[in-house]
N, C-alpha and C. Protein backbone atom coordinates (compact mmCIF):
# COMPACT_ATOMS: atom_id res chain seq x y z
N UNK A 1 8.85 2.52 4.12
CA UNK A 1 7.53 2.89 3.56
C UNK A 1 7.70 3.47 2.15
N UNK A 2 9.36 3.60 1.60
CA UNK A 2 8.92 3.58 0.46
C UNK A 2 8.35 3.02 -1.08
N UNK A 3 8.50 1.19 -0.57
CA UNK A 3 7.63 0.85 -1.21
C UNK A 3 6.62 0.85 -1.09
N UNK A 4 5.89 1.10 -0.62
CA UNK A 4 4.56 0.88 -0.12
C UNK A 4 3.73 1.88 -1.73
N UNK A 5 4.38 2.36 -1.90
CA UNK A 5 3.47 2.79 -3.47
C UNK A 5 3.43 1.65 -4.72
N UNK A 6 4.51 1.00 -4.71
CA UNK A 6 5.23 0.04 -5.71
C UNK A 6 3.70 -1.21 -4.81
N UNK A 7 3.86 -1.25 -3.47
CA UNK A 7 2.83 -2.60 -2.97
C UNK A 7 1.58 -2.42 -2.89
N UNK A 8 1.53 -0.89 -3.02
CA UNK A 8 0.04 -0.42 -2.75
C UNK A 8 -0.66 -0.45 -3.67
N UNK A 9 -0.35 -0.71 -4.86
CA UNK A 9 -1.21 -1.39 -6.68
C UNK A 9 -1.21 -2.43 -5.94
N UNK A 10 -0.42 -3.57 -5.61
CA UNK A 10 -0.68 -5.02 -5.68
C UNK A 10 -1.78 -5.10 -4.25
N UNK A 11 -1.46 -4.59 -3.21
CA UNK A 11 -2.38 -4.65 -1.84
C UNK A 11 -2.86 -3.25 -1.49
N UNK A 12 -3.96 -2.55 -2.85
CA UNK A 12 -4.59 -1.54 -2.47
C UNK A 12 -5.59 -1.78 -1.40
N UNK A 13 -6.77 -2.75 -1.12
CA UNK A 13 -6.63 -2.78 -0.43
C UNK A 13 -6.46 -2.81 1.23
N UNK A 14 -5.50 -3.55 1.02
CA UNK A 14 -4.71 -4.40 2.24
C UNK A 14 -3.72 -2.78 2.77
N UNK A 15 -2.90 -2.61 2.16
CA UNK A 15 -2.09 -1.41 2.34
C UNK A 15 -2.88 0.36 2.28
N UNK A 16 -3.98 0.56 2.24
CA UNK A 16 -4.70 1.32 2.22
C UNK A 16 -5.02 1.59 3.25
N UNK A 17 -5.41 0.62 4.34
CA UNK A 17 -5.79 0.85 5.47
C UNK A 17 -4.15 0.73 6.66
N UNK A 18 -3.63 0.60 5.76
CA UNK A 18 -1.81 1.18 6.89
C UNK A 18 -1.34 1.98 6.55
N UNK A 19 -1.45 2.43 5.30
CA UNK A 19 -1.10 4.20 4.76
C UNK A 19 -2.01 4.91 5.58
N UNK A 20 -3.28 4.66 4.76
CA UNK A 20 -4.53 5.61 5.39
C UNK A 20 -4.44 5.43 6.55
């Protein structure tokens, strides 16, 4: 999960709702 900042610009979002 630590890209997930680096993917979370490209799939804010897509990855917003699996962070959040």
């Amino acid at each position: 999960m630590f890209n997930s900042m680096s993917i979370k610009s490209d799939l804010f979002p897509f990855f917003s709702l699996q962070i959040f």
